[in-house]
PDB file of N, CA and C in Angstrom:
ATOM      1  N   UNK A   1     -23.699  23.197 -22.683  1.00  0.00           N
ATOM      2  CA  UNK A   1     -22.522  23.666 -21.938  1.00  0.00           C
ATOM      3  C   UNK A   1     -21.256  23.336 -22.729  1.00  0.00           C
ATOM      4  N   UNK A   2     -19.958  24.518 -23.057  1.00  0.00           N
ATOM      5  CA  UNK A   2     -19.262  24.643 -23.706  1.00  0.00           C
ATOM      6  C   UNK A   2     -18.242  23.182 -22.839  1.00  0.00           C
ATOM      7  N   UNK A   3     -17.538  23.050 -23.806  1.00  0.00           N
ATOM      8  CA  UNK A   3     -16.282  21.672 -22.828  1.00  0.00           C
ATOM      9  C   UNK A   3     -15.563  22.515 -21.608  1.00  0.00           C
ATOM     10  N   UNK A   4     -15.023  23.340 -22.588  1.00  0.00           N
ATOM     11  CA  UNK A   4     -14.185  24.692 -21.811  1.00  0.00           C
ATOM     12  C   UNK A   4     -15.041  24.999 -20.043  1.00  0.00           C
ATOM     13  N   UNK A   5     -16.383  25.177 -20.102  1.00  0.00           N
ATOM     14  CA  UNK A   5     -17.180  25.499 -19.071  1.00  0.00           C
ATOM     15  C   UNK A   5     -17.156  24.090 -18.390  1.00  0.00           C
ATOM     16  N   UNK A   6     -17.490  23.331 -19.483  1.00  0.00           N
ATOM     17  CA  UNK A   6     -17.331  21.539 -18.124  1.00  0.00           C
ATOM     18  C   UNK A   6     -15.841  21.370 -17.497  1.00  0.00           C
ATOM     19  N   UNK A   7     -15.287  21.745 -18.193  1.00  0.00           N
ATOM     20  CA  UNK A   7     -13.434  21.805 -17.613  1.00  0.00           C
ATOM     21  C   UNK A   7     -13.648  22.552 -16.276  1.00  0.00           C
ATOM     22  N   UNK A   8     -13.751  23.708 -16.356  1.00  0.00           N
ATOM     23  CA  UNK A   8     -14.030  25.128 -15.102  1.00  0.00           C
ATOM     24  C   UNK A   8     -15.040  24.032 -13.966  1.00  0.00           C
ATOM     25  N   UNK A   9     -16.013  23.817 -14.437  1.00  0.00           N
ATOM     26  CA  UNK A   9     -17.316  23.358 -13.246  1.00  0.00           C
ATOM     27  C   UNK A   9     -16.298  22.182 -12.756  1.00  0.00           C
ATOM     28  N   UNK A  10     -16.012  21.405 -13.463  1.00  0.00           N
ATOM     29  CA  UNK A  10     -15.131  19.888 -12.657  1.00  0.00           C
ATOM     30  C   UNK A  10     -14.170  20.194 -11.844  1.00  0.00           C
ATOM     31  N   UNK A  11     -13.392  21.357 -12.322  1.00  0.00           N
ATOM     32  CA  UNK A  11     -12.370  22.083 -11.453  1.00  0.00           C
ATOM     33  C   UNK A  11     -12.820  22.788 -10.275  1.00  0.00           C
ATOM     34  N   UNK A  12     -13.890  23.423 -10.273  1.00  0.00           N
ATOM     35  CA  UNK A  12     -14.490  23.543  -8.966  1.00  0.00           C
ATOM     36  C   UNK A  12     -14.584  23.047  -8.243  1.00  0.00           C
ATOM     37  N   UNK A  13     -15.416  21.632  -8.641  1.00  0.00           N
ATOM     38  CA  UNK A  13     -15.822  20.388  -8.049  1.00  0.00           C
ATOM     39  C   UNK A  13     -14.777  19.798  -6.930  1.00  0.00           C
ATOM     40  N   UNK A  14     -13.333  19.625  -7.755  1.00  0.00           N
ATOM     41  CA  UNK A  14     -12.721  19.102  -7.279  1.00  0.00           C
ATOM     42  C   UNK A  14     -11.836  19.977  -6.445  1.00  0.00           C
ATOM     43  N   UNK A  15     -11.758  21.661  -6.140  1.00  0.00           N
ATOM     44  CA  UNK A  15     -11.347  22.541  -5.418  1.00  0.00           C
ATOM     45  C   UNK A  15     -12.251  22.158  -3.868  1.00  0.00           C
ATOM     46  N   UNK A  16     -13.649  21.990  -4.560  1.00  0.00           N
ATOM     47  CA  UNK A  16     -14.561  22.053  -3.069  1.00  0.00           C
ATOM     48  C   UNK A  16     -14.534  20.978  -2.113  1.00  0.00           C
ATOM     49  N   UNK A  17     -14.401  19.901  -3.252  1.00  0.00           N
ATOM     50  CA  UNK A  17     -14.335  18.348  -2.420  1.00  0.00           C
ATOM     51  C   UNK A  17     -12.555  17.957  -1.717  1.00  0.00           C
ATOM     52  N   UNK A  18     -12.015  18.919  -2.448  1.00  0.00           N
ATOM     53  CA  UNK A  18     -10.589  18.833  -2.255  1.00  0.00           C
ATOM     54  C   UNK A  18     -10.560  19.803  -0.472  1.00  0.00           C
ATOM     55  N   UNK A  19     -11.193  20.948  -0.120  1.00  0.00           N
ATOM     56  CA  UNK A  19     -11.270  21.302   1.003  1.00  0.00           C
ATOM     57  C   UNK A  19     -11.565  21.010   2.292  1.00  0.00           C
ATOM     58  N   UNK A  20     -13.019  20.179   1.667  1.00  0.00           N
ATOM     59  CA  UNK A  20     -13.577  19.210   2.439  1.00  0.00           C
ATOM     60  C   UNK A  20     -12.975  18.037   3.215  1.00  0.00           C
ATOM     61  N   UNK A  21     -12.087  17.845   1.887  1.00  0.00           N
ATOM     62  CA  UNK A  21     -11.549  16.483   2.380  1.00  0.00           C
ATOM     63  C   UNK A  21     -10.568  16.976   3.644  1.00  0.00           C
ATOM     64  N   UNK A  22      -9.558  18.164   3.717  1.00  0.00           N
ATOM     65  CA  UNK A  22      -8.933  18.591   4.547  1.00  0.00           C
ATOM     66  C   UNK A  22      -9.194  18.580   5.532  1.00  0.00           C
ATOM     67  N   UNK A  23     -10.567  19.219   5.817  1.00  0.00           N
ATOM     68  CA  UNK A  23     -11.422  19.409   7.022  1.00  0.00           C
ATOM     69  C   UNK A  23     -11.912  18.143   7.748  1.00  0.00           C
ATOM     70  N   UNK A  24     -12.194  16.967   7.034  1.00  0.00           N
ATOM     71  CA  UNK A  24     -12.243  15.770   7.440  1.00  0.00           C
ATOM     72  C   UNK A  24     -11.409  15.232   8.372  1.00  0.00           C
ATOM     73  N   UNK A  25     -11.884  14.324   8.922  1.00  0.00           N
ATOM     74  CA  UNK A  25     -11.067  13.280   9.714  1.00  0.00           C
ATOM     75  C   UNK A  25     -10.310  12.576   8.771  1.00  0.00           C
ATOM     76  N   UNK A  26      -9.123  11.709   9.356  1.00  0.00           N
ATOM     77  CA  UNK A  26      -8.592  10.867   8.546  1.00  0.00           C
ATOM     78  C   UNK A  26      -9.572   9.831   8.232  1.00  0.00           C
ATOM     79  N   UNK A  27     -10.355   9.081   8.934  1.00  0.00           N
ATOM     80  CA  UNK A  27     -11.239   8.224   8.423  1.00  0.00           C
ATOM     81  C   UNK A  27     -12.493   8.586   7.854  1.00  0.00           C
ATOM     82  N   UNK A  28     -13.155   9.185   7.951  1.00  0.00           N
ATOM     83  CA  UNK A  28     -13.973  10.044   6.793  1.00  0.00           C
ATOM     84  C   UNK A  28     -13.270  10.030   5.549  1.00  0.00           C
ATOM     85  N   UNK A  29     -11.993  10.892   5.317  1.00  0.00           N
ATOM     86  CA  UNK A  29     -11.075  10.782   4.231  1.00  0.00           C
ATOM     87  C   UNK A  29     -11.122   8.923   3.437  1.00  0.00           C
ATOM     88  N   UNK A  30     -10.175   8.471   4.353  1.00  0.00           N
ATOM     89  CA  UNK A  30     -10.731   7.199   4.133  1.00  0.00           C
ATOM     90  C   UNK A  30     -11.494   6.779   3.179  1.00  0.00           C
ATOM     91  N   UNK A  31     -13.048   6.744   3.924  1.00  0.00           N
ATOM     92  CA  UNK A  31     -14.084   5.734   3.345  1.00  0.00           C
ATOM     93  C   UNK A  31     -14.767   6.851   2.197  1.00  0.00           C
ATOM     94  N   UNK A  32     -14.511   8.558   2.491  1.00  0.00           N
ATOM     95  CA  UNK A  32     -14.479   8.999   1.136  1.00  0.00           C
ATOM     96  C   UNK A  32     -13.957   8.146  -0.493  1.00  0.00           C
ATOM     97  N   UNK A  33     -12.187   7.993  -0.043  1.00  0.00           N
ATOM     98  CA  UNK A  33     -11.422   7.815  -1.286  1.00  0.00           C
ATOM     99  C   UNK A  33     -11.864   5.892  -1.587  1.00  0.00           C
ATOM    100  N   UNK A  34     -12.353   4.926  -0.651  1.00  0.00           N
ATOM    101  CA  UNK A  34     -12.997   4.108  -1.067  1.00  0.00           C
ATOM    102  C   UNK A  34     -14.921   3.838  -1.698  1.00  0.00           C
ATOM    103  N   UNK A  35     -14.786   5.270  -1.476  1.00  0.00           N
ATOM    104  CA  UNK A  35     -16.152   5.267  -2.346  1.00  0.00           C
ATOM    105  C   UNK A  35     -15.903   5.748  -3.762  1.00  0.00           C
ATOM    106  N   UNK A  36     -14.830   6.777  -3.631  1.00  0.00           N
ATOM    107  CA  UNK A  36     -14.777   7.118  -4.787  1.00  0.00           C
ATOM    108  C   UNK A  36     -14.320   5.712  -5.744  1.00  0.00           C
ATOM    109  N   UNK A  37     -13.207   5.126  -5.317  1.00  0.00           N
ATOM    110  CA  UNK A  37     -12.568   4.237  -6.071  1.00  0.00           C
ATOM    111  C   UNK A  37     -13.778   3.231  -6.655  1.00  0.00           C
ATOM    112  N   UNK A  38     -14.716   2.911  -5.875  1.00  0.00           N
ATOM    113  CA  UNK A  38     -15.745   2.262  -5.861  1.00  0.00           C
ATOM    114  C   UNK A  38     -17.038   2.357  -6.941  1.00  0.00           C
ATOM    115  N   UNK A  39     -17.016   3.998  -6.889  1.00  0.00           N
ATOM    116  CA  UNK A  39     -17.475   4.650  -7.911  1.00  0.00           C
ATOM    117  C   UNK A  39     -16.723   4.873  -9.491  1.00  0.00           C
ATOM    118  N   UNK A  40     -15.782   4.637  -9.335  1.00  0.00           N
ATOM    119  CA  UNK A  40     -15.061   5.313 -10.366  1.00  0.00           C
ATOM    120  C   UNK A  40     -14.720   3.964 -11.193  1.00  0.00           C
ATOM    121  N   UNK A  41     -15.019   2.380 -10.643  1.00  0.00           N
ATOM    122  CA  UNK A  41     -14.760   1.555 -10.981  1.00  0.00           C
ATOM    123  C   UNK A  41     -15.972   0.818 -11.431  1.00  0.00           C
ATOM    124  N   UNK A  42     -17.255   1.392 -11.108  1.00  0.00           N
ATOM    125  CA  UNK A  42     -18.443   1.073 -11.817  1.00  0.00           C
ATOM    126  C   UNK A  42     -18.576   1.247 -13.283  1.00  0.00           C
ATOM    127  N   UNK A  43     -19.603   0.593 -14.245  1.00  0.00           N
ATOM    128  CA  UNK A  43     -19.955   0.714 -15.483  1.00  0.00           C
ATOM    129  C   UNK A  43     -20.679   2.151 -15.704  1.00  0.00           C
ATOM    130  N   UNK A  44     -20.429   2.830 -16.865  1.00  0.00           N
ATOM    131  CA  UNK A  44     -20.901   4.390 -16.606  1.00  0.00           C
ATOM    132  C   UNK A  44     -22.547   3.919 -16.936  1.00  0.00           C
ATOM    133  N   UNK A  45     -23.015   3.151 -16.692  1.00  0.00           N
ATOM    134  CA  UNK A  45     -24.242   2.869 -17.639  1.00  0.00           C
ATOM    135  C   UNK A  45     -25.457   2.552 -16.483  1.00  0.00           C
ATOM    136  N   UNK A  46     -25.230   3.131 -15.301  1.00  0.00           N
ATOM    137  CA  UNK A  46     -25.795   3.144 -14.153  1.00  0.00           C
ATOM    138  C   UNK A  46     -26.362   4.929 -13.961  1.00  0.00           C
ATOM    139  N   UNK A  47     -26.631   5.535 -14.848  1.00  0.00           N
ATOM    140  CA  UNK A  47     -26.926   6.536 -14.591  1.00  0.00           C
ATOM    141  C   UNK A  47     -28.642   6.465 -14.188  1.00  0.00           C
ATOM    142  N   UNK A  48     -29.748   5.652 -15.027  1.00  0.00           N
ATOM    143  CA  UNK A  48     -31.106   5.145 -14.789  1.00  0.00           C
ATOM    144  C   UNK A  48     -31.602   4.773 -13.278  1.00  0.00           C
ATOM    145  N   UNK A  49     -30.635   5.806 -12.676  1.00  0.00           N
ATOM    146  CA  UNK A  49     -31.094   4.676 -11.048  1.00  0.00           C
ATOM    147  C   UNK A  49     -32.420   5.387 -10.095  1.00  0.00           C
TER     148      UNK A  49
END
């Protein structure tokens, strides 16, 4: 997969999860953006799970 095409797919990604999140409750929203943070603050080296 071209970068250009991983650029487009992530941008999706984040169009769809970005809608979602709208549609959410505020607390759903919430414990969404503390998972993400949660996630995003892990070692990338957890992919083997």
């Amino acid at each position: 997969m071209s970068e250009q095409n991983f650029q487009d797919r992530m941008a999706e990604a984040s169009e769809a999860v970005y809608q979602q999140i709208l549609t959410n409750s505020v607390q759903d929203v919430e414990a969404a953006l503390m998972q993400a943070h949660h996630n995003a603050s892990q070692p990338q080296d957890t992919q083997g799970r």
